[in-house]
N, C-alpha and C. Protein backbone atom coordinates (compact mmCIF):
# COMPACT_ATOMS: atom_id res chain seq x y z
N UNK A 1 -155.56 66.15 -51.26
CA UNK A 1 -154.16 66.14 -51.64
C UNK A 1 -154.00 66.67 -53.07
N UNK A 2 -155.19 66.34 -53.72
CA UNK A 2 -154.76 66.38 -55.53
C UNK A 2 -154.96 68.16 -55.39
N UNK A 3 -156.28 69.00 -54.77
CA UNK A 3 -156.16 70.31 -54.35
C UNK A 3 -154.93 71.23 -53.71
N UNK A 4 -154.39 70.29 -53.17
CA UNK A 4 -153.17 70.61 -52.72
C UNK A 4 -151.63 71.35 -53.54
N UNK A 5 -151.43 69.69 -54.61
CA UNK A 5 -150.77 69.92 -55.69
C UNK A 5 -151.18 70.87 -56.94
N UNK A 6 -152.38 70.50 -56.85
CA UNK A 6 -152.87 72.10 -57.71
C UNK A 6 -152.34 73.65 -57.40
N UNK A 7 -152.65 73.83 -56.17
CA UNK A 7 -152.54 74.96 -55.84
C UNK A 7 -150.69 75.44 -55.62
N UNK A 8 -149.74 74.47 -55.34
CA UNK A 8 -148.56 74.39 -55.05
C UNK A 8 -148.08 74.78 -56.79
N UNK A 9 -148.60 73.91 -58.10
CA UNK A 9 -148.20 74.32 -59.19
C UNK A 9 -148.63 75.61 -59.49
N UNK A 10 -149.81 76.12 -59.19
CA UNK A 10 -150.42 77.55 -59.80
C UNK A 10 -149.66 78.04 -58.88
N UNK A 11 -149.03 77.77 -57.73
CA UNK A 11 -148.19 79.15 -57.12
C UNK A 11 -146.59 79.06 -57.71
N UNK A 12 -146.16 77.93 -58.21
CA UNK A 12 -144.77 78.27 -58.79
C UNK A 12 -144.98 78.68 -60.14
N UNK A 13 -145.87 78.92 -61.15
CA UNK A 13 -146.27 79.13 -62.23
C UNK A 13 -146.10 80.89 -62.06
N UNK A 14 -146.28 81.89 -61.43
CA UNK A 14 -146.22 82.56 -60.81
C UNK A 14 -145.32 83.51 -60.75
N UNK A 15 -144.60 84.47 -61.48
CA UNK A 15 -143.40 85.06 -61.32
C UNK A 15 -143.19 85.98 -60.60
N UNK A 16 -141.75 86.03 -60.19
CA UNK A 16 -141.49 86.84 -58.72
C UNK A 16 -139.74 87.41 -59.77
N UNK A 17 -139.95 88.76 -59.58
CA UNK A 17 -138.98 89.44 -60.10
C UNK A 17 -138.38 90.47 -58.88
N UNK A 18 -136.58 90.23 -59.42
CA UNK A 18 -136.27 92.11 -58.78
C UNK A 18 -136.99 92.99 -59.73
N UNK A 19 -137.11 93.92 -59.12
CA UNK A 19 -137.40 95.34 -59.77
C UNK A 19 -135.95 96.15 -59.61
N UNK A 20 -136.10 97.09 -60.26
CA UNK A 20 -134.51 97.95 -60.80
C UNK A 20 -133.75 98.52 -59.29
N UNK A 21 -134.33 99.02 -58.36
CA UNK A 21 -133.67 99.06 -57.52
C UNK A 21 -133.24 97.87 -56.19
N UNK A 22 -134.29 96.65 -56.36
CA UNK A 22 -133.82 95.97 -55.43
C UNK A 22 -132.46 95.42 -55.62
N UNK A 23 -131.53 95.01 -54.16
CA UNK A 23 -130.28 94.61 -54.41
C UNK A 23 -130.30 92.90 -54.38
N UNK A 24 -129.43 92.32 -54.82
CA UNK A 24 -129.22 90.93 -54.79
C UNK A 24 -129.03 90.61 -53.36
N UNK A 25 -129.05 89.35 -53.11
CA UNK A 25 -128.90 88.86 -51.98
C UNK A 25 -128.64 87.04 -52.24
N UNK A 26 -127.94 86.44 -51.62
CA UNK A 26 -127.31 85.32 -51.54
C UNK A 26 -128.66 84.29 -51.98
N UNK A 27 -128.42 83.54 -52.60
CA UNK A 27 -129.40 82.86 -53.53
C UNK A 27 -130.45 83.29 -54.70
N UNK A 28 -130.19 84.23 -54.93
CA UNK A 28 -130.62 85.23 -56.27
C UNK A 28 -130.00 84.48 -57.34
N UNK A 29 -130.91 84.44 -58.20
CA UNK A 29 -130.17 84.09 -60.02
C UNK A 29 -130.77 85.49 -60.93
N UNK A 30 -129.58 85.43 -62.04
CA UNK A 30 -129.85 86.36 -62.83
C UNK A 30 -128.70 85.82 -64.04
N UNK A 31 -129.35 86.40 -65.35
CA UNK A 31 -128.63 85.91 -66.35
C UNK A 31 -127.76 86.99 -66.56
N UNK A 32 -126.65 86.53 -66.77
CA UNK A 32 -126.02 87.73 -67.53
C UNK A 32 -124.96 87.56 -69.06
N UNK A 33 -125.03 88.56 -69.35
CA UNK A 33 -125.04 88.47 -71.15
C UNK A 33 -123.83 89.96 -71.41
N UNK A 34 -123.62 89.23 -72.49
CA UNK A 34 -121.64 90.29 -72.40
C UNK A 34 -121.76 90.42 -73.63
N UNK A 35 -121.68 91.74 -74.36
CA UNK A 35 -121.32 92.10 -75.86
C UNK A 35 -120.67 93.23 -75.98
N UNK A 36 -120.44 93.57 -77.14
CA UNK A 36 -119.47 94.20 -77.52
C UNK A 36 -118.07 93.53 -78.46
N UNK A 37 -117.09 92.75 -77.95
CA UNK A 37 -116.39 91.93 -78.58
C UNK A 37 -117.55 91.13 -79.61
N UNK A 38 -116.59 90.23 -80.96
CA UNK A 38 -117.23 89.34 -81.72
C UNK A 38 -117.85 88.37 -80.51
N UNK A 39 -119.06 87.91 -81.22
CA UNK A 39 -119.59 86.62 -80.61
C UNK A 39 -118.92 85.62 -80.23
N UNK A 40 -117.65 84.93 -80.69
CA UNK A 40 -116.91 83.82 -80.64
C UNK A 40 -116.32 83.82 -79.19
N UNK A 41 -115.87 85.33 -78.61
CA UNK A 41 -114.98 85.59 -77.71
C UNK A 41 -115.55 86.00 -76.28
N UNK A 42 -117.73 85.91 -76.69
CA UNK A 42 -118.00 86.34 -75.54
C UNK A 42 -118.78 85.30 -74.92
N UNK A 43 -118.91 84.31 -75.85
CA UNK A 43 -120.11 82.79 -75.89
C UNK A 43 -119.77 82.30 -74.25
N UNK A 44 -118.88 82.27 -74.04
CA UNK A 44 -118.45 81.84 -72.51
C UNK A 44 -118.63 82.65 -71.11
N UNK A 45 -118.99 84.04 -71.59
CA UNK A 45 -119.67 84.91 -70.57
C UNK A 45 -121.15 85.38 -71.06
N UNK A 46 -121.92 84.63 -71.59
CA UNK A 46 -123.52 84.36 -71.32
C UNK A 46 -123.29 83.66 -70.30
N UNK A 47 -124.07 83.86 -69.39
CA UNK A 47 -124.40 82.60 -68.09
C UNK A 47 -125.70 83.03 -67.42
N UNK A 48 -126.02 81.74 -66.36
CA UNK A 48 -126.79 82.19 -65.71
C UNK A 48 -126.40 81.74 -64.18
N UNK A 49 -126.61 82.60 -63.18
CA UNK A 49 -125.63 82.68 -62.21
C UNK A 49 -126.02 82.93 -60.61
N UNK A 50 -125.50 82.56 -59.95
CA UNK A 50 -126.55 82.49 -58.54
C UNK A 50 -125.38 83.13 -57.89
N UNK A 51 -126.15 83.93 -56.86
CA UNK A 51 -125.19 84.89 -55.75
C UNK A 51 -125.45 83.64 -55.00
N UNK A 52 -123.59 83.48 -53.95
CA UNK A 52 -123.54 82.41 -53.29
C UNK A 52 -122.42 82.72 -52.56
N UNK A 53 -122.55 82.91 -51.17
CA UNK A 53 -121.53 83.36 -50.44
C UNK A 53 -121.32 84.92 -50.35
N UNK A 54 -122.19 85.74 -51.01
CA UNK A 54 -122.26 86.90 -51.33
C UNK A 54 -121.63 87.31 -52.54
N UNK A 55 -120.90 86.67 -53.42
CA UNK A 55 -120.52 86.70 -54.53
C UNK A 55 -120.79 85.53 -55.98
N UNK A 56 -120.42 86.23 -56.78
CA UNK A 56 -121.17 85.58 -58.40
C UNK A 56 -119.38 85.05 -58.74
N UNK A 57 -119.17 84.01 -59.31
CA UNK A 57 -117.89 83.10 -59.96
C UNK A 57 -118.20 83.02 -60.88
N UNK A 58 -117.14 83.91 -62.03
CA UNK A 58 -117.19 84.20 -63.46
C UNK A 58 -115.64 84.06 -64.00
N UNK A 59 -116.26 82.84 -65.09
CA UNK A 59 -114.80 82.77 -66.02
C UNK A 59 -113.56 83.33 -66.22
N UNK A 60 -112.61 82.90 -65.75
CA UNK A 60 -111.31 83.94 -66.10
C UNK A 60 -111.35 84.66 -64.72
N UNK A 61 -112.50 85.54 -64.55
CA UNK A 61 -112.50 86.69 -63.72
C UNK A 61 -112.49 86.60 -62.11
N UNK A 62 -113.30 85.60 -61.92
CA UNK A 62 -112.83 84.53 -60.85
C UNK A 62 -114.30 85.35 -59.88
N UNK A 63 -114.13 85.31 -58.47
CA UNK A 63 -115.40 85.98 -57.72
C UNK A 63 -115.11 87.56 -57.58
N UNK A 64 -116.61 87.96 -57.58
CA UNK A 64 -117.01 89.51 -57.71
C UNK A 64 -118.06 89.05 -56.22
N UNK A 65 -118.24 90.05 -55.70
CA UNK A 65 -118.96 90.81 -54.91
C UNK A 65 -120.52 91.33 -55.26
N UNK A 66 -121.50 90.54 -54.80
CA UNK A 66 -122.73 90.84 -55.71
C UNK A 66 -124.07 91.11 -54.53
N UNK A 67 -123.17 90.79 -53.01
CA UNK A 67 -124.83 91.19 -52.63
C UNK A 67 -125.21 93.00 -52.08
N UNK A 68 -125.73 93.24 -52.21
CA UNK A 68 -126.74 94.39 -51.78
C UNK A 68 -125.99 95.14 -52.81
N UNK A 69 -125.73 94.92 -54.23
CA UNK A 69 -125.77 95.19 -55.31
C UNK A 69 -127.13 95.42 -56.06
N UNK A 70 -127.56 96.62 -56.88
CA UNK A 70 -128.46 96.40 -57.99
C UNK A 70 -127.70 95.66 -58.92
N UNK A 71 -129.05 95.47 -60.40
CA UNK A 71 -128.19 94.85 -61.03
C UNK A 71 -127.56 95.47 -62.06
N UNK A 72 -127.66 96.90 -62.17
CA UNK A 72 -126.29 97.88 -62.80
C UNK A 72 -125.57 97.91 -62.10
N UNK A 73 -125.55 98.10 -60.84
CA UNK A 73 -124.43 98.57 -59.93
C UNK A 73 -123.04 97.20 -60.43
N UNK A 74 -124.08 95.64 -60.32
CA UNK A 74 -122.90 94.77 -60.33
C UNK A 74 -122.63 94.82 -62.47
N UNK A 75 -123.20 94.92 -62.95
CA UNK A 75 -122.99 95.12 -64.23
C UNK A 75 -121.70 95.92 -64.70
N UNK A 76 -121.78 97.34 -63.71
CA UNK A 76 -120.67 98.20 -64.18
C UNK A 76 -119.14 97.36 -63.08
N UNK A 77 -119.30 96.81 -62.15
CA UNK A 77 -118.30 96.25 -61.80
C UNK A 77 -117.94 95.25 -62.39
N UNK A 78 -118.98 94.41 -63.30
CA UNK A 78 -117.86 93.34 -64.13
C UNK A 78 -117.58 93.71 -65.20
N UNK A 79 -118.28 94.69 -65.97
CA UNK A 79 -117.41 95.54 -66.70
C UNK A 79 -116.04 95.98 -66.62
N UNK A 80 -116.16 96.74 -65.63
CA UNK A 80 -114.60 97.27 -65.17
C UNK A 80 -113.78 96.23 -64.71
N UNK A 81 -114.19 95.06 -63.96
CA UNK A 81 -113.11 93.93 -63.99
C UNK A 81 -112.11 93.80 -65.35
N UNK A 82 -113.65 93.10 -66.37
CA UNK A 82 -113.04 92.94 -67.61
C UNK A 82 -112.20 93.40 -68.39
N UNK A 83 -112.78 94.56 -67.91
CA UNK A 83 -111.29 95.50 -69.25
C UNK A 83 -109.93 95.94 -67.65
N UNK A 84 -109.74 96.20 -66.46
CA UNK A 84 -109.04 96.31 -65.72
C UNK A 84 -107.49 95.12 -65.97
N UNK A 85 -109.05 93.67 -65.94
CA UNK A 85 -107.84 92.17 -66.14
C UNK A 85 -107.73 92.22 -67.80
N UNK A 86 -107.48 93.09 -68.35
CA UNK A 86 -107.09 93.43 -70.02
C UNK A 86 -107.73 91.95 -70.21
N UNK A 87 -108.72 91.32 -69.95
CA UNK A 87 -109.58 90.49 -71.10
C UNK A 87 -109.80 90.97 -72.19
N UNK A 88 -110.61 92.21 -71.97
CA UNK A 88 -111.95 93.03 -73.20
C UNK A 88 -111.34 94.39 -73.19
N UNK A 89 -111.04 95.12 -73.77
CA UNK A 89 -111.42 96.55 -73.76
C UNK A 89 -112.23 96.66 -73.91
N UNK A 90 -113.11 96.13 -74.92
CA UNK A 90 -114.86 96.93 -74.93
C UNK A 90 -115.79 95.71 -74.12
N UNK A 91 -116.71 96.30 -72.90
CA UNK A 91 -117.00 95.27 -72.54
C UNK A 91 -118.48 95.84 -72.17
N UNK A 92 -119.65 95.23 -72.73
CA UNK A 92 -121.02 95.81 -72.18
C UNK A 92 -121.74 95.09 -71.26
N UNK A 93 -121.84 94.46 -70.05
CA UNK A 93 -122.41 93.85 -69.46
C UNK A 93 -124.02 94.28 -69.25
N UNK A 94 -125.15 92.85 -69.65
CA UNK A 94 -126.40 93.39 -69.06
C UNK A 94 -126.84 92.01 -68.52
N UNK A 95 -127.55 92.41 -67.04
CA UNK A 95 -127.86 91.67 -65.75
C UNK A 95 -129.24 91.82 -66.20
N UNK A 96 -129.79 90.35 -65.96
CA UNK A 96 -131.50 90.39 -65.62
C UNK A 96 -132.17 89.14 -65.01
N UNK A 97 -132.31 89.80 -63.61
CA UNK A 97 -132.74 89.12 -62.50
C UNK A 97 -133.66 87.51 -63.22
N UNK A 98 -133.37 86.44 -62.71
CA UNK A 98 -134.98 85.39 -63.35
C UNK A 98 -135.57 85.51 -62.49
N UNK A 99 -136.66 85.08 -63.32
CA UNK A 99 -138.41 85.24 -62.63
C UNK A 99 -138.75 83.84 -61.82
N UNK A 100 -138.01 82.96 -61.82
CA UNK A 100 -138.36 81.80 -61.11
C UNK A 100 -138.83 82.22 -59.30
N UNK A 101 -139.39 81.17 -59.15
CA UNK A 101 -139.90 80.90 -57.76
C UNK A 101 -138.33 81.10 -56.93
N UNK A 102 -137.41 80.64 -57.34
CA UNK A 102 -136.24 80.41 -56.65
C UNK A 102 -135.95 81.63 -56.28
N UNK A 103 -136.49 82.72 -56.75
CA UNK A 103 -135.82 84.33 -56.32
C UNK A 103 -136.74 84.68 -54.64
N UNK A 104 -135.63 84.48 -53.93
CA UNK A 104 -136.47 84.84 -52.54
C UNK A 104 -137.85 84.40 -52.32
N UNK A 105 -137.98 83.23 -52.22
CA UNK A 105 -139.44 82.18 -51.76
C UNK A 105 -139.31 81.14 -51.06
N UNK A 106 -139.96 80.53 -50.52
CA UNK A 106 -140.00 79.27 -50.65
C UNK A 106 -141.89 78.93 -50.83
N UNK A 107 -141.99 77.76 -50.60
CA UNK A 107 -143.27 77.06 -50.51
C UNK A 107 -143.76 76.40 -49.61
N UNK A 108 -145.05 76.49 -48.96
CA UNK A 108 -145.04 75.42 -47.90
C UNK A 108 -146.63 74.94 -47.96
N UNK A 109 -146.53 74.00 -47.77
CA UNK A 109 -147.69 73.50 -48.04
C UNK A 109 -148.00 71.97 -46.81
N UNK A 110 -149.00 71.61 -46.26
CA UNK A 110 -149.58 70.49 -45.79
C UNK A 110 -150.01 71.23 -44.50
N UNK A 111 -149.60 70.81 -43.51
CA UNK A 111 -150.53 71.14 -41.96
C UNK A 111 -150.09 71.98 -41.47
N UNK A 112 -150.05 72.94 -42.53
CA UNK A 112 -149.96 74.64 -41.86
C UNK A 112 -151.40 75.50 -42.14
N UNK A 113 -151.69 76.63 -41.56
CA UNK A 113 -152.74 77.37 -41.22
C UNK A 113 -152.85 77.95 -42.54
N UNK A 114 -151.99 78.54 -42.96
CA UNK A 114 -151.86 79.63 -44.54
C UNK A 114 -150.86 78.74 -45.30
N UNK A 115 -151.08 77.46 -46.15
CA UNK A 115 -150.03 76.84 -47.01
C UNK A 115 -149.64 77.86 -48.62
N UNK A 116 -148.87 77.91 -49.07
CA UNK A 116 -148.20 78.68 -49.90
C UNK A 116 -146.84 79.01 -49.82
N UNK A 117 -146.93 80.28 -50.99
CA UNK A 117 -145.49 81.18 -51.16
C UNK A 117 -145.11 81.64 -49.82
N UNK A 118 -144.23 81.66 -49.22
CA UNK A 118 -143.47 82.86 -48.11
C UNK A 118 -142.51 83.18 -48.61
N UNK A 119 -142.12 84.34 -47.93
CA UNK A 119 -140.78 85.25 -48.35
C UNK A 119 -139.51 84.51 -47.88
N UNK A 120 -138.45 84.61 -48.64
CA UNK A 120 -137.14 84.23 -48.27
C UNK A 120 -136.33 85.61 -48.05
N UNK A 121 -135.51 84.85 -46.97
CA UNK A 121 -134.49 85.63 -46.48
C UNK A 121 -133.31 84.92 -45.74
N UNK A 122 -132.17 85.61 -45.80
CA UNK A 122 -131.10 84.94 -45.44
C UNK A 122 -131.00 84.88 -44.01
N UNK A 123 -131.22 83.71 -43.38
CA UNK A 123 -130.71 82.89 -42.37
C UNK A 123 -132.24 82.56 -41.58
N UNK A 124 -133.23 82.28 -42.20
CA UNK A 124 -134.61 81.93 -42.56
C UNK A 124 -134.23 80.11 -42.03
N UNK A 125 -134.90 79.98 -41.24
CA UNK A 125 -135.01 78.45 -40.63
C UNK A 125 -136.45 78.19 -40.53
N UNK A 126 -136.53 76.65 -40.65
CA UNK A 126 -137.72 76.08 -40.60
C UNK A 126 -138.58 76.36 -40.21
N UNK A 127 -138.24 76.39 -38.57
CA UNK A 127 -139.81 76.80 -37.73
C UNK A 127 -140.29 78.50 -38.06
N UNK A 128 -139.03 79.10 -38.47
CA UNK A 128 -139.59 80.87 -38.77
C UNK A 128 -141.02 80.51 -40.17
N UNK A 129 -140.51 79.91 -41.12
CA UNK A 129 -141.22 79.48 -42.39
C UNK A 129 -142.85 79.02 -41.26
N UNK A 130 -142.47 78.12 -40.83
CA UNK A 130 -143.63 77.34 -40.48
C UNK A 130 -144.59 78.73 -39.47
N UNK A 131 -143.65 79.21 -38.54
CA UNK A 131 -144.44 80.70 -37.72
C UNK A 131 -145.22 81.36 -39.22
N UNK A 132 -144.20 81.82 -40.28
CA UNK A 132 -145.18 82.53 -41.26
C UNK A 132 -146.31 82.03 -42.06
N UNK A 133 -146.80 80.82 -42.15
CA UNK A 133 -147.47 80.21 -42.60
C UNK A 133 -148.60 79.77 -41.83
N UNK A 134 -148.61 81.04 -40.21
CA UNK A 134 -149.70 80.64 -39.57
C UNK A 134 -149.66 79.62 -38.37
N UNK A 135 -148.60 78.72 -38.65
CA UNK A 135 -148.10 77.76 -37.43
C UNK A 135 -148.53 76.59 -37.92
N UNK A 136 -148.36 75.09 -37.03
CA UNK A 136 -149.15 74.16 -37.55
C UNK A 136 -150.46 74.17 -36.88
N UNK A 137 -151.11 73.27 -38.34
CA UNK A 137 -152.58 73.28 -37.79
C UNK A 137 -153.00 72.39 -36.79
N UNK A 138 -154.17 72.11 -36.59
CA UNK A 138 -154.24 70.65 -35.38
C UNK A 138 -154.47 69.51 -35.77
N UNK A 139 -154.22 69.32 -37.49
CA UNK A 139 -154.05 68.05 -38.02
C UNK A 139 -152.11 67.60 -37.99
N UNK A 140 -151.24 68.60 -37.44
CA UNK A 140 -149.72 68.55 -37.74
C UNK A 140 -149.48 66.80 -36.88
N UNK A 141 -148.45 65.86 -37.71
CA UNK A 141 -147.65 64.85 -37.21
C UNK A 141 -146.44 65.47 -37.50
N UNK A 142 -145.57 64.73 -36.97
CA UNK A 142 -144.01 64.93 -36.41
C UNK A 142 -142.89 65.19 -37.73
N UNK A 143 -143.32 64.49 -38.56
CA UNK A 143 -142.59 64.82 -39.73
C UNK A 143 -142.91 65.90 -40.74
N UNK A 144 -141.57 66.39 -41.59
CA UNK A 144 -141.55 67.56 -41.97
C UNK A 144 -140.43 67.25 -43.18
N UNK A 145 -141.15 67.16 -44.76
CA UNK A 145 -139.86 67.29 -45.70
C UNK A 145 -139.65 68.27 -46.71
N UNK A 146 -138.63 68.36 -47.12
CA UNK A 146 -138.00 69.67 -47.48
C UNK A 146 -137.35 68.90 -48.82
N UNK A 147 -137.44 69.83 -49.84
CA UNK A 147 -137.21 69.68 -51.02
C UNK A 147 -136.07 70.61 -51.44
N UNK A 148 -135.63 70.48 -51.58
CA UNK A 148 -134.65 71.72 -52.37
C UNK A 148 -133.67 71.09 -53.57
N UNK A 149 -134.10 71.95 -54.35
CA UNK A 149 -133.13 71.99 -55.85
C UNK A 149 -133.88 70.35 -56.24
N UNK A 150 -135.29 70.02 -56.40
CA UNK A 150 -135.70 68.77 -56.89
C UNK A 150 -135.57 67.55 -56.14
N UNK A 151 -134.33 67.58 -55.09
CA UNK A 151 -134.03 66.24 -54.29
C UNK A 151 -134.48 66.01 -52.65
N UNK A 152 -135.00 65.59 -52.08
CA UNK A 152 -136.04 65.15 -50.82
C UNK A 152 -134.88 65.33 -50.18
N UNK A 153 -134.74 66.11 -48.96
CA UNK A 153 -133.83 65.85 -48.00
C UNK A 153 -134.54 65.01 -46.76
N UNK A 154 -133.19 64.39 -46.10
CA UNK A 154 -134.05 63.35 -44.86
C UNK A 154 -135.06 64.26 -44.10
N UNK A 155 -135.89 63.23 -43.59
CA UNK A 155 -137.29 64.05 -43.00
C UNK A 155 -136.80 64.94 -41.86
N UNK A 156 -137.35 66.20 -41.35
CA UNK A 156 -137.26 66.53 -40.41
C UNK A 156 -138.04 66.50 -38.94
N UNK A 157 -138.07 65.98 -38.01
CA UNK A 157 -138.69 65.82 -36.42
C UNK A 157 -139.14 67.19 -36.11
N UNK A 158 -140.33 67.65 -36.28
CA UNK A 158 -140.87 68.75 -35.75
C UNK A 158 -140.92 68.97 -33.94
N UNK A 159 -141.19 67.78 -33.43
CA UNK A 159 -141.15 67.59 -31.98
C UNK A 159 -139.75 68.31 -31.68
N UNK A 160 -138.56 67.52 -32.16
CA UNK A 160 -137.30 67.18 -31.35
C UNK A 160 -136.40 68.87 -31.71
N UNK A 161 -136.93 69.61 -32.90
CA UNK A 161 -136.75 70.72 -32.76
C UNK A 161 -137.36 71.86 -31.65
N UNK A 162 -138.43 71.59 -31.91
CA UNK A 162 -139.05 72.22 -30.62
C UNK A 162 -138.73 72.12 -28.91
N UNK A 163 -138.09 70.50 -28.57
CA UNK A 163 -137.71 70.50 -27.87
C UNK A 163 -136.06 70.80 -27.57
N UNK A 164 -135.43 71.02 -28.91
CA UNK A 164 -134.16 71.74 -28.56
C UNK A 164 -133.28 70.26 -28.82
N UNK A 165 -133.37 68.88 -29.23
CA UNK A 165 -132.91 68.17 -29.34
C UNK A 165 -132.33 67.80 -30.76
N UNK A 166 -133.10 68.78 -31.61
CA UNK A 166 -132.44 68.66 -32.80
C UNK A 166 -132.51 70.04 -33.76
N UNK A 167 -131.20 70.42 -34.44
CA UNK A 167 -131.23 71.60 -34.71
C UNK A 167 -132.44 72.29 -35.70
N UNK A 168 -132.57 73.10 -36.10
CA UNK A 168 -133.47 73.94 -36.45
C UNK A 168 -133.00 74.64 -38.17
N UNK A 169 -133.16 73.38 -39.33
CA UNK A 169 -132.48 73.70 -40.58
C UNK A 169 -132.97 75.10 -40.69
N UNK A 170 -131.65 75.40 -41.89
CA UNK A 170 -132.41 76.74 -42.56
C UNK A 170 -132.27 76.26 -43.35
N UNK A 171 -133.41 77.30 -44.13
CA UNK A 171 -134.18 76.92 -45.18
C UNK A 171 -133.71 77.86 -46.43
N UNK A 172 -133.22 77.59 -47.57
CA UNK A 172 -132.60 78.18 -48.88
C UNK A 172 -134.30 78.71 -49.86
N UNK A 173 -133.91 79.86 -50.64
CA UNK A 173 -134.50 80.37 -51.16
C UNK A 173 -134.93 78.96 -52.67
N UNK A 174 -136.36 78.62 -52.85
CA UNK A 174 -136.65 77.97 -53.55
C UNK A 174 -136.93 76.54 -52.94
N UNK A 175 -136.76 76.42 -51.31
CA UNK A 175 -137.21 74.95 -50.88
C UNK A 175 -138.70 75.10 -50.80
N UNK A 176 -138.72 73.72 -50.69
CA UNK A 176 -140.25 73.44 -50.83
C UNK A 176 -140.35 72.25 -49.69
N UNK A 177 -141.74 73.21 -48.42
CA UNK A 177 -141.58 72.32 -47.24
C UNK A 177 -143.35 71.86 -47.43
N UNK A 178 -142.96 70.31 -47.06
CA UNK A 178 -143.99 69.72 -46.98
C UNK A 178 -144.34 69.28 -45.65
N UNK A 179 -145.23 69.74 -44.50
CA UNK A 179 -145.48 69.46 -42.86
C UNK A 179 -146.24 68.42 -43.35
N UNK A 180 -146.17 67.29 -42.46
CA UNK A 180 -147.29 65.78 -42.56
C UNK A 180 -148.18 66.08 -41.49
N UNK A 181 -149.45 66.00 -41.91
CA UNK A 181 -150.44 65.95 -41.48
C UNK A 181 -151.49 64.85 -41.66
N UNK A 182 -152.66 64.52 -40.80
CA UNK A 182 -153.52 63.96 -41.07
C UNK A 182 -154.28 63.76 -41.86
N UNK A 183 -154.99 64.95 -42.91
CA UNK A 183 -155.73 65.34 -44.01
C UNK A 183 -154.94 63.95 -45.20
């Protein structure tokens, strides 16, 4: 187990970046940072900001449109918001993706075949995670918990999904699934 947690920290330690042409996608964070105006007038558009619903919610400006956006592409659109809704005339927006685990991952670790990083993607459910991780092993018991954003969600029934009796969560970019096993 203590091998376990080892290996789960050296894989979120780990950075996972966009590169310049990939586009955002719904659970993406990226900071973004506004100059041009004095400092006093832009302190409230530093943020750091998660695509959610396919769009980013910014002060004043209200929701923008951010997925299968680069992050110039959405840069020059909140630009042009800004000075459009006469906030700013001068307005420089710069986007930069974070490096956290939370950017398209999750984690999985206990009585799977390959425990680790897998790829996230939108509309990504449990058992797909658990298929990429090799399947369960032949130490797997019935329970299955899921972490997301730091807080334990109720356990999940690996059986009662399989048998169609209970739905089949999806899984958000940055959960962390723990399968119970014997080991």
């Amino acid at each position: 187990m203590r091998f376990l947690l080892c290996f789960i920290t050296l894989l979120l330690a780990l950075p996972v970046r966009l590169s310049a042409d990939q586009v955002f996608q719904n659970g993406d964070q990226f900071e973004m940072r506004l100059s041009g105006p004095p400092e006093e007038f832009t302190r409230e558009f530093n943020l750091i900001l998660r695509v959610s619903e396919g769009s980013v919610n910014l002060p004043i400006v209200g929701r923008i449109q951010a997925v299968n956006l680069t992050g110039n592409q959405l840069a020059i659109m909140i630009e042009k918001r800004l000075k459009d809704e006469k906030i700013f005339t001068i307005a420089n927006v710069n986007i930069t993706p974070s490096q956290g685990v939370n950017n398209r991952t999750v984690v999985i670790g206990g009585a799977v075949r390959q425990p680790g990083r897998q790829p996230w993607f939108e509309d990504l459910t449990l058992t797909a995670v658990i298929s990429t991780a090799g399947g369960p092993s032949e130490w797997v018991k019935d329970k299955i918990k899921i972490t997301r954003g730091g807080r334990a969600l109720p356990p999940v029934s690996y059986k009662a999904i399989k048998k169609g009796t209970a739905a089949d969560p999806k899984i958000l970019a940055g959960d962390m699934i723990d399968v119970e096993g014997d080991q």
